[in-house]
PDB file of N, CA and C in Angstrom:
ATOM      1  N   UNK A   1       5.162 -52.940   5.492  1.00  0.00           N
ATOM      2  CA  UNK A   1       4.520 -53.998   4.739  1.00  0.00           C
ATOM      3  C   UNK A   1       5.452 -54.441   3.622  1.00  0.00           C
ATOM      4  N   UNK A   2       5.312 -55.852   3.577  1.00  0.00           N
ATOM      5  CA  UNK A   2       6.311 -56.329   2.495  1.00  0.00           C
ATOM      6  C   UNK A   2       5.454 -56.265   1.165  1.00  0.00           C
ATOM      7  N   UNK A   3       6.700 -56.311   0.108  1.00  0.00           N
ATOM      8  CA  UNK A   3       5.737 -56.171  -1.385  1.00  0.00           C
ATOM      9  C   UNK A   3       5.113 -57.450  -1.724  1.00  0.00           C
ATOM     10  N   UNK A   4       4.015 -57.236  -2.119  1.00  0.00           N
ATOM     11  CA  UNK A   4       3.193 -57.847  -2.575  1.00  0.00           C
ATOM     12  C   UNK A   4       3.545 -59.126  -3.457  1.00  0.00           C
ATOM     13  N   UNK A   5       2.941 -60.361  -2.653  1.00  0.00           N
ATOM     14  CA  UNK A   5       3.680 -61.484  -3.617  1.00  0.00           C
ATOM     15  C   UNK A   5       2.555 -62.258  -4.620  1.00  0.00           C
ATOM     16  N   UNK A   6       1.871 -61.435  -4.538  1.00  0.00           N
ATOM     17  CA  UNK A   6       0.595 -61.942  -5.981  1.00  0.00           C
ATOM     18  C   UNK A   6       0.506 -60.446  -6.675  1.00  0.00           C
ATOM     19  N   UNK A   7      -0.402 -60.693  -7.787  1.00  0.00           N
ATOM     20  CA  UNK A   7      -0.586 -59.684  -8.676  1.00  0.00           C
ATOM     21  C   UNK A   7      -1.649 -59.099  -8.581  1.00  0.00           C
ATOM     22  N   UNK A   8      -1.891 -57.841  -8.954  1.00  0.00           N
ATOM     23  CA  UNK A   8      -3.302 -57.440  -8.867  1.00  0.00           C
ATOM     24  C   UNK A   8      -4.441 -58.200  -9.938  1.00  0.00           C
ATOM     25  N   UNK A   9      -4.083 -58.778 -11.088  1.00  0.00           N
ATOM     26  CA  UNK A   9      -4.889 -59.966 -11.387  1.00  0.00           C
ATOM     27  C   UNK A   9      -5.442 -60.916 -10.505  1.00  0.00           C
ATOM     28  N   UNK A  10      -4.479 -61.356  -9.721  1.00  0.00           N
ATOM     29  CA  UNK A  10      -4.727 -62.266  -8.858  1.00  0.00           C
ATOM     30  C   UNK A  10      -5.821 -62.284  -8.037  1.00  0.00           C
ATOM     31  N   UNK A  11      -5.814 -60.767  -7.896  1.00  0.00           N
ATOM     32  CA  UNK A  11      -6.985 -60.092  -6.261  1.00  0.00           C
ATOM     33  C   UNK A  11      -8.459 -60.576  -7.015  1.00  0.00           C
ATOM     34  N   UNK A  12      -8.505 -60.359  -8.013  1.00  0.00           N
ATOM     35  CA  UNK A  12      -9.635 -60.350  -8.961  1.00  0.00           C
ATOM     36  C   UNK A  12     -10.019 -61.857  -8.841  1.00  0.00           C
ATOM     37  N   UNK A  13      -9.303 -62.464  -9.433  1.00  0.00           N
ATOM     38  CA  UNK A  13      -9.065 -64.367  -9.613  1.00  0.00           C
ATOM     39  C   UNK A  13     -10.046 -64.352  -8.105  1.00  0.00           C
ATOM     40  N   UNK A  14      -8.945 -64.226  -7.147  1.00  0.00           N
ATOM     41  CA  UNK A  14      -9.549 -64.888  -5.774  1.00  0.00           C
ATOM     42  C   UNK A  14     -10.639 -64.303  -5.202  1.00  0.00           C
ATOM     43  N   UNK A  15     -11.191 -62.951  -5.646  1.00  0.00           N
ATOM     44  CA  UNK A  15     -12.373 -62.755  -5.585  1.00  0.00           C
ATOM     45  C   UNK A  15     -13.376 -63.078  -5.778  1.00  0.00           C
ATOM     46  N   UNK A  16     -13.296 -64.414  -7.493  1.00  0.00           N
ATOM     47  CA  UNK A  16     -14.358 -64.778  -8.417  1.00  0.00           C
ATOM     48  C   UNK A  16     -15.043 -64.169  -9.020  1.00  0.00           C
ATOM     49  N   UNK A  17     -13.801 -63.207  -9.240  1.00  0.00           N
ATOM     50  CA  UNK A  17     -14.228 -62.129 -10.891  1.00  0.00           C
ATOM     51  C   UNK A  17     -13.211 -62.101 -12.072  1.00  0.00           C
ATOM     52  N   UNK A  18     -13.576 -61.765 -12.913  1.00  0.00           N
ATOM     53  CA  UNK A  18     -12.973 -62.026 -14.094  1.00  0.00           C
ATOM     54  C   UNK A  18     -11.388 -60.880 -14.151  1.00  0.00           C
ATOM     55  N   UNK A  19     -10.328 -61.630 -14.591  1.00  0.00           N
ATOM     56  CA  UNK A  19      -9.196 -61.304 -14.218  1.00  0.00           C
ATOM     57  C   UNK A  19      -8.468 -60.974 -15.074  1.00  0.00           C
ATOM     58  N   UNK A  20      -8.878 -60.552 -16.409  1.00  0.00           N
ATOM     59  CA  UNK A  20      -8.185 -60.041 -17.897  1.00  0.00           C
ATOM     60  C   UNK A  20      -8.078 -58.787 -17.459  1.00  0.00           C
ATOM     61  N   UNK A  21      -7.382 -57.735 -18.254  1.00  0.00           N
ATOM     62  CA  UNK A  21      -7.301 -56.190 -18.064  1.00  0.00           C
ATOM     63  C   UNK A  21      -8.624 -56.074 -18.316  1.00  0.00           C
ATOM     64  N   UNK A  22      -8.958 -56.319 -19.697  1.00  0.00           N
ATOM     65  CA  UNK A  22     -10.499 -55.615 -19.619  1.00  0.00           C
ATOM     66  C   UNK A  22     -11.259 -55.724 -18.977  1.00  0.00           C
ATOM     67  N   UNK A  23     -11.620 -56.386 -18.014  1.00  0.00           N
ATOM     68  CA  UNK A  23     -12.550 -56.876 -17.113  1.00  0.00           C
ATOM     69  C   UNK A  23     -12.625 -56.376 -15.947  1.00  0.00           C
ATOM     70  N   UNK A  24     -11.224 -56.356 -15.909  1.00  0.00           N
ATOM     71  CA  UNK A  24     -10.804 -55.173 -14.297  1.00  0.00           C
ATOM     72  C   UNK A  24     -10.769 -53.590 -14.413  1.00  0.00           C
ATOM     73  N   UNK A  25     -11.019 -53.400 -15.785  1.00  0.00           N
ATOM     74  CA  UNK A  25     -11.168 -52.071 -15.687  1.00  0.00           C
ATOM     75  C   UNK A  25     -12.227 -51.584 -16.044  1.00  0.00           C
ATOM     76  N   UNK A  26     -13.201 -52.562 -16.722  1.00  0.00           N
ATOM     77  CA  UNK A  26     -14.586 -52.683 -16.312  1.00  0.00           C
ATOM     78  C   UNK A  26     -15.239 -52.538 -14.901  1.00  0.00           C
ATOM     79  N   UNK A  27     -14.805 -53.400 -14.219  1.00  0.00           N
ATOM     80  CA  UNK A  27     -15.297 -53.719 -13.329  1.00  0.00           C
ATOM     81  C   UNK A  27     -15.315 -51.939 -12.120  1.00  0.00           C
ATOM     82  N   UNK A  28     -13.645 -51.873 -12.473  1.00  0.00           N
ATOM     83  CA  UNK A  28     -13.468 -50.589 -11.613  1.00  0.00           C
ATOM     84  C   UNK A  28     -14.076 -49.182 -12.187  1.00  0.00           C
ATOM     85  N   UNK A  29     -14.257 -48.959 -13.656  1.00  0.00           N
ATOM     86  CA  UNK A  29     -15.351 -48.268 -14.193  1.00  0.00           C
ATOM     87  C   UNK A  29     -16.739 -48.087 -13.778  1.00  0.00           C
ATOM     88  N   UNK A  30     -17.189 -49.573 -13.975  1.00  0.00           N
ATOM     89  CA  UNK A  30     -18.458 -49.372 -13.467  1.00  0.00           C
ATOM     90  C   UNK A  30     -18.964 -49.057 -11.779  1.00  0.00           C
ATOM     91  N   UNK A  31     -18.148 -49.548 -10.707  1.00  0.00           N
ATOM     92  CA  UNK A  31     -18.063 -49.415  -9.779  1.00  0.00           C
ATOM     93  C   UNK A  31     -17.507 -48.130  -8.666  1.00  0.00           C
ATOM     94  N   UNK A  32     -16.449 -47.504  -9.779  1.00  0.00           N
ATOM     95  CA  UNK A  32     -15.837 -46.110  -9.368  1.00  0.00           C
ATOM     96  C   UNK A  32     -16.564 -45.352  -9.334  1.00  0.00           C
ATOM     97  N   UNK A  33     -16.495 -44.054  -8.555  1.00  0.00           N
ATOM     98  CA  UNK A  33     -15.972 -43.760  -7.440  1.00  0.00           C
ATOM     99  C   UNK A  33     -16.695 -44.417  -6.114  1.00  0.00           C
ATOM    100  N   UNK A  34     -16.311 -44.710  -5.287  1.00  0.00           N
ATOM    101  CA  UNK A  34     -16.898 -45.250  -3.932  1.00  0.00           C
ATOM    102  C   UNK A  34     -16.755 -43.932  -3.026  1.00  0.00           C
ATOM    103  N   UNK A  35     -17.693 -43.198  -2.829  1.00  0.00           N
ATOM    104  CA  UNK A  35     -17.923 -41.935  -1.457  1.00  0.00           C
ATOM    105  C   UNK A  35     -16.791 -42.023  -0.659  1.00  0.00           C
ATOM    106  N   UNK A  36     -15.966 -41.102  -0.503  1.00  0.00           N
ATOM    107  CA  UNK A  36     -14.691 -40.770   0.456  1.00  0.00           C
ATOM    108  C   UNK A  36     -15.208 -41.538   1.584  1.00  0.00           C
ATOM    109  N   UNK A  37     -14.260 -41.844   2.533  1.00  0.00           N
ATOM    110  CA  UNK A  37     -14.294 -42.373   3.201  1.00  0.00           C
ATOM    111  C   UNK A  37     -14.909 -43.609   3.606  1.00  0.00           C
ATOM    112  N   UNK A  38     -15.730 -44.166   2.620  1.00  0.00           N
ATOM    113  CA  UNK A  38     -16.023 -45.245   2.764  1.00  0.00           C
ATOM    114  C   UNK A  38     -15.144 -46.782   3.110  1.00  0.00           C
ATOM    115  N   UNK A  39     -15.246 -47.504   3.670  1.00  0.00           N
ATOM    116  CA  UNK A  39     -14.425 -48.625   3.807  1.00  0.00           C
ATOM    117  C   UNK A  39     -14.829 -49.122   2.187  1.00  0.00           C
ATOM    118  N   UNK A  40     -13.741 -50.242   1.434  1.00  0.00           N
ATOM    119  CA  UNK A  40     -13.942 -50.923   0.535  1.00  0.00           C
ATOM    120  C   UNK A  40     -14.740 -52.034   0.867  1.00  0.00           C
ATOM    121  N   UNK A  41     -14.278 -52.751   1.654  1.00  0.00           N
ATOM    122  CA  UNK A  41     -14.920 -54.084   2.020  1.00  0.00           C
ATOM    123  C   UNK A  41     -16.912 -54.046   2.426  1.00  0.00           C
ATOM    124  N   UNK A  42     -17.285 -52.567   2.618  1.00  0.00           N
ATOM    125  CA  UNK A  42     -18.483 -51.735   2.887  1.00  0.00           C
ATOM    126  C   UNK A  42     -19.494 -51.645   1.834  1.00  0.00           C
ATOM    127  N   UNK A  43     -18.598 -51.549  -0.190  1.00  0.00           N
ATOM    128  CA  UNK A  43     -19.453 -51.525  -1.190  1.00  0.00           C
ATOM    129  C   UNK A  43     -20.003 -52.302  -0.926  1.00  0.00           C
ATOM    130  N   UNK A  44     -21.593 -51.875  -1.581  1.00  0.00           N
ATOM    131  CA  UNK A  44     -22.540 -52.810  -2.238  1.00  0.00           C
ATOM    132  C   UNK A  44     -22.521 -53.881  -2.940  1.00  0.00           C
ATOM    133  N   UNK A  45     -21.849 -53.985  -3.474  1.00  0.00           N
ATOM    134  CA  UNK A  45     -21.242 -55.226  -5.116  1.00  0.00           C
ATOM    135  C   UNK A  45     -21.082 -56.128  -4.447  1.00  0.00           C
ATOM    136  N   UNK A  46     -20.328 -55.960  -3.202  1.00  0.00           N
ATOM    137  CA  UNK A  46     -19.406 -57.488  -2.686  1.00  0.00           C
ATOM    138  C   UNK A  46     -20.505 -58.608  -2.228  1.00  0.00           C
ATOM    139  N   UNK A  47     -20.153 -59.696  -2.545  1.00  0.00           N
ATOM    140  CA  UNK A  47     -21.042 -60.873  -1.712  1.00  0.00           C
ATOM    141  C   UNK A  47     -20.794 -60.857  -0.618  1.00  0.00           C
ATOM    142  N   UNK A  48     -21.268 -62.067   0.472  1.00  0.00           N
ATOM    143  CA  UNK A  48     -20.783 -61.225   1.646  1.00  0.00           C
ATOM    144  C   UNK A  48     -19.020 -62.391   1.827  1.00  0.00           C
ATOM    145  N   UNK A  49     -18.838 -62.877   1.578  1.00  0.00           N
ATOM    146  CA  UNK A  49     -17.548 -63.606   1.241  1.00  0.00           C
ATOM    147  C   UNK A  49     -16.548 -62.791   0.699  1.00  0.00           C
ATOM    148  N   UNK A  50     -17.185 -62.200  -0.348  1.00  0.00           N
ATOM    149  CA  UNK A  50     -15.693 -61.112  -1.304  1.00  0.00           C
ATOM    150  C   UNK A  50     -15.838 -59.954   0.301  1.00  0.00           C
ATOM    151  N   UNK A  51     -17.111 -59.597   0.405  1.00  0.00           N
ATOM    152  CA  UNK A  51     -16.324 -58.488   1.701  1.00  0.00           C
ATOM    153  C   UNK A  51     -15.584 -59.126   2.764  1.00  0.00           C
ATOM    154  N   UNK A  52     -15.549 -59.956   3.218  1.00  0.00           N
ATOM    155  CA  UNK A  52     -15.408 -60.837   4.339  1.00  0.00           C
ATOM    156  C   UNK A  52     -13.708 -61.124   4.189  1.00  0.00           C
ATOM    157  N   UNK A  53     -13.522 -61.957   2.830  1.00  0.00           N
ATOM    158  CA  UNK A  53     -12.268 -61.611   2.560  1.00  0.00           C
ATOM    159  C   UNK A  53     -11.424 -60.129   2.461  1.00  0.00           C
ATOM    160  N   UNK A  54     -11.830 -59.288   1.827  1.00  0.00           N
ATOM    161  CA  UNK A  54     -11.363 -58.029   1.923  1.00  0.00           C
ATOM    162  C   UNK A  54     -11.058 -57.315   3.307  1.00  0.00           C
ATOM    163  N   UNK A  55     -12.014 -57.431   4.124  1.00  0.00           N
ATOM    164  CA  UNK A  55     -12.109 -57.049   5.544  1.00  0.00           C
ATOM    165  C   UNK A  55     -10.657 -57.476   6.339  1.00  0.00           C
ATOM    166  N   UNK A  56     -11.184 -59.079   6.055  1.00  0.00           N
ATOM    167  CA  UNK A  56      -9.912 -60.161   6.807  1.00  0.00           C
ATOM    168  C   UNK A  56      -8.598 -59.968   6.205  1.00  0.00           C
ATOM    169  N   UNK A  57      -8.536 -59.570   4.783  1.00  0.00           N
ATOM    170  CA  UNK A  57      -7.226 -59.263   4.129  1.00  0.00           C
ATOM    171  C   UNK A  57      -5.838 -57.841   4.907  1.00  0.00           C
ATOM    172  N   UNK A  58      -7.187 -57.472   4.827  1.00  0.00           N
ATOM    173  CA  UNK A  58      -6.975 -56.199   5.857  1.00  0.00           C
ATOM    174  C   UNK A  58      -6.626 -55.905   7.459  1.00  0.00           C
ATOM    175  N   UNK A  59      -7.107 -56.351   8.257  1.00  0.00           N
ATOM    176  CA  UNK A  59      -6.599 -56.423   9.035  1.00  0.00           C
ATOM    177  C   UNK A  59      -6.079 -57.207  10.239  1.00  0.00           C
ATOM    178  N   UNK A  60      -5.426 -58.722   9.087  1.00  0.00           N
ATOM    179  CA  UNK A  60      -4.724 -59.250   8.951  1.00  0.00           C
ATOM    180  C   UNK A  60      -3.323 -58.950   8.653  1.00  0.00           C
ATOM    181  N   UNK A  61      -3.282 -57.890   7.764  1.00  0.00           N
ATOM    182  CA  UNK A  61      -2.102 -57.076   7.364  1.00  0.00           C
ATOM    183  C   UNK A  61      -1.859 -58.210   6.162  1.00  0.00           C
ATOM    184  N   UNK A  62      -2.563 -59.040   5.835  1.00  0.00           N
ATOM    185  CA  UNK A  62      -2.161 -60.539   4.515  1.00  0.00           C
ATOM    186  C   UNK A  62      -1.046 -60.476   3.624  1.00  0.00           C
ATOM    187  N   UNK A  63      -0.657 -61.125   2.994  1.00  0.00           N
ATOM    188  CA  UNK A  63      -0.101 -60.922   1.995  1.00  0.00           C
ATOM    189  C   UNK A  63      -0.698 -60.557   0.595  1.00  0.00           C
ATOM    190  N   UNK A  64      -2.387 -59.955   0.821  1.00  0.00           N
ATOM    191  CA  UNK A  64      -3.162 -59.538  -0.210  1.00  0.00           C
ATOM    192  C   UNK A  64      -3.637 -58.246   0.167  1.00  0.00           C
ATOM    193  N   UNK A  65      -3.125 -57.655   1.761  1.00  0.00           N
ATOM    194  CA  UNK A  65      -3.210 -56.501   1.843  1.00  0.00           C
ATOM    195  C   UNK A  65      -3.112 -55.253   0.882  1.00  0.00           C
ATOM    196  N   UNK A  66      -1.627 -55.416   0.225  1.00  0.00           N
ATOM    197  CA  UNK A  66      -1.276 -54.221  -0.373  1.00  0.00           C
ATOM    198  C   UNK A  66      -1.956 -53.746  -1.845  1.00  0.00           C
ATOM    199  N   UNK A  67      -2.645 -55.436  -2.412  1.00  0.00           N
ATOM    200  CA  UNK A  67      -3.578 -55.318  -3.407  1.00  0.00           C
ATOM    201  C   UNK A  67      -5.045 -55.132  -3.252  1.00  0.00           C
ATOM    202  N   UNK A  68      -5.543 -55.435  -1.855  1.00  0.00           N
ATOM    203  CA  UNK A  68      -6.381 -54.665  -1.240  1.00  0.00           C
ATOM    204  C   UNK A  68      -6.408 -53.097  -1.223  1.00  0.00           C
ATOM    205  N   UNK A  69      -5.643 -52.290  -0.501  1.00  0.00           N
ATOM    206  CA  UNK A  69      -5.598 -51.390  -0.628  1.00  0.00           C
ATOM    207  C   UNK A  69      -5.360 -50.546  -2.495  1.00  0.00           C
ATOM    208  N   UNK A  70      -4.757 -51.569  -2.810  1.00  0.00           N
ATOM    209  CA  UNK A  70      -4.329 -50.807  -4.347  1.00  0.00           C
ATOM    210  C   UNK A  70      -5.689 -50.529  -4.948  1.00  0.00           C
ATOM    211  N   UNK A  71      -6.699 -51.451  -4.613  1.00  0.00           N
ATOM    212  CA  UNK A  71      -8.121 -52.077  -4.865  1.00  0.00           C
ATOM    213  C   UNK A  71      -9.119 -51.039  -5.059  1.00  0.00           C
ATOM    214  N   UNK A  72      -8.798 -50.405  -3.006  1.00  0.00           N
ATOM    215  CA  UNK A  72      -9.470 -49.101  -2.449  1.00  0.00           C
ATOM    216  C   UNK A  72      -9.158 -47.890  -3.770  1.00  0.00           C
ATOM    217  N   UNK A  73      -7.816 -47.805  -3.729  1.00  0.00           N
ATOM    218  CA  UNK A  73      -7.444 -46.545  -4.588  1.00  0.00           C
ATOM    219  C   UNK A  73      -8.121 -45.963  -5.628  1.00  0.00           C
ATOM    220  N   UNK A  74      -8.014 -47.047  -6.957  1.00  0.00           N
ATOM    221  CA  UNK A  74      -8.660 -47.642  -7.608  1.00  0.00           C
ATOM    222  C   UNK A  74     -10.061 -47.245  -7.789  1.00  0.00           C
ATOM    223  N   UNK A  75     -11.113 -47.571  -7.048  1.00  0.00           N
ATOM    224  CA  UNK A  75     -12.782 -47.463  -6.607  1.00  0.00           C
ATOM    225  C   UNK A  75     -12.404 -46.184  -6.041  1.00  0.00           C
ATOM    226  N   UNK A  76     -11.768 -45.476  -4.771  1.00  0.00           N
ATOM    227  CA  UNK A  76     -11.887 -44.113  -4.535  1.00  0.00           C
ATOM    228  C   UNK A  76     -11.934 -42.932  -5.729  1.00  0.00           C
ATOM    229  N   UNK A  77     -11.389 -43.091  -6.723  1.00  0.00           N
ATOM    230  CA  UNK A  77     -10.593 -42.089  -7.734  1.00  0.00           C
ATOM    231  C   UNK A  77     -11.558 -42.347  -8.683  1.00  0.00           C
ATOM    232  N   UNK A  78     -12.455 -40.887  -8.851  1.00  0.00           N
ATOM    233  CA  UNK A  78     -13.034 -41.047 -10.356  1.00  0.00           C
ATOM    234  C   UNK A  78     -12.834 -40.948 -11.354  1.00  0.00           C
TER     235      UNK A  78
END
């Protein structure tokens, strides 16, 4: 996989969530930990569009893949 040509701000932006540090680490606060093994695109939170994108980001292999996954990490880790 090639490196990532947006930012992890960005993932947020195109999600239609708020894209400051504080907000994203809000967001991953309140939302962390997601149950092992769970798919991301699977949380509860997502509309069904933010999952839909996430899903498609994915295995697509996108060029929003790798901030996808950074995403997962993120929500896995309490």
């Amino acid at each position: 996989m090639e490196a990532a040509i947006h930012r992890f701000h960005e993932l947020f932006a195109q999600l239609g969530l708020a894209d400051d540090a504080a907000s994203i680490e809000r967001f991953i606060a309140a939302n962390a930990p997601l149950p092992a093994g769970a798919k991301l695109h699977d949380a509860p939170f997502w509309t069904t569009a933010q999952a839909g994108f996430l899903r498609e980001a994915c295995m697509q292999d996108a060029d929003w893949a790798a901030l996808v996954d950074q995403l997962s990490v993120a929500l896995h880790q309490a």
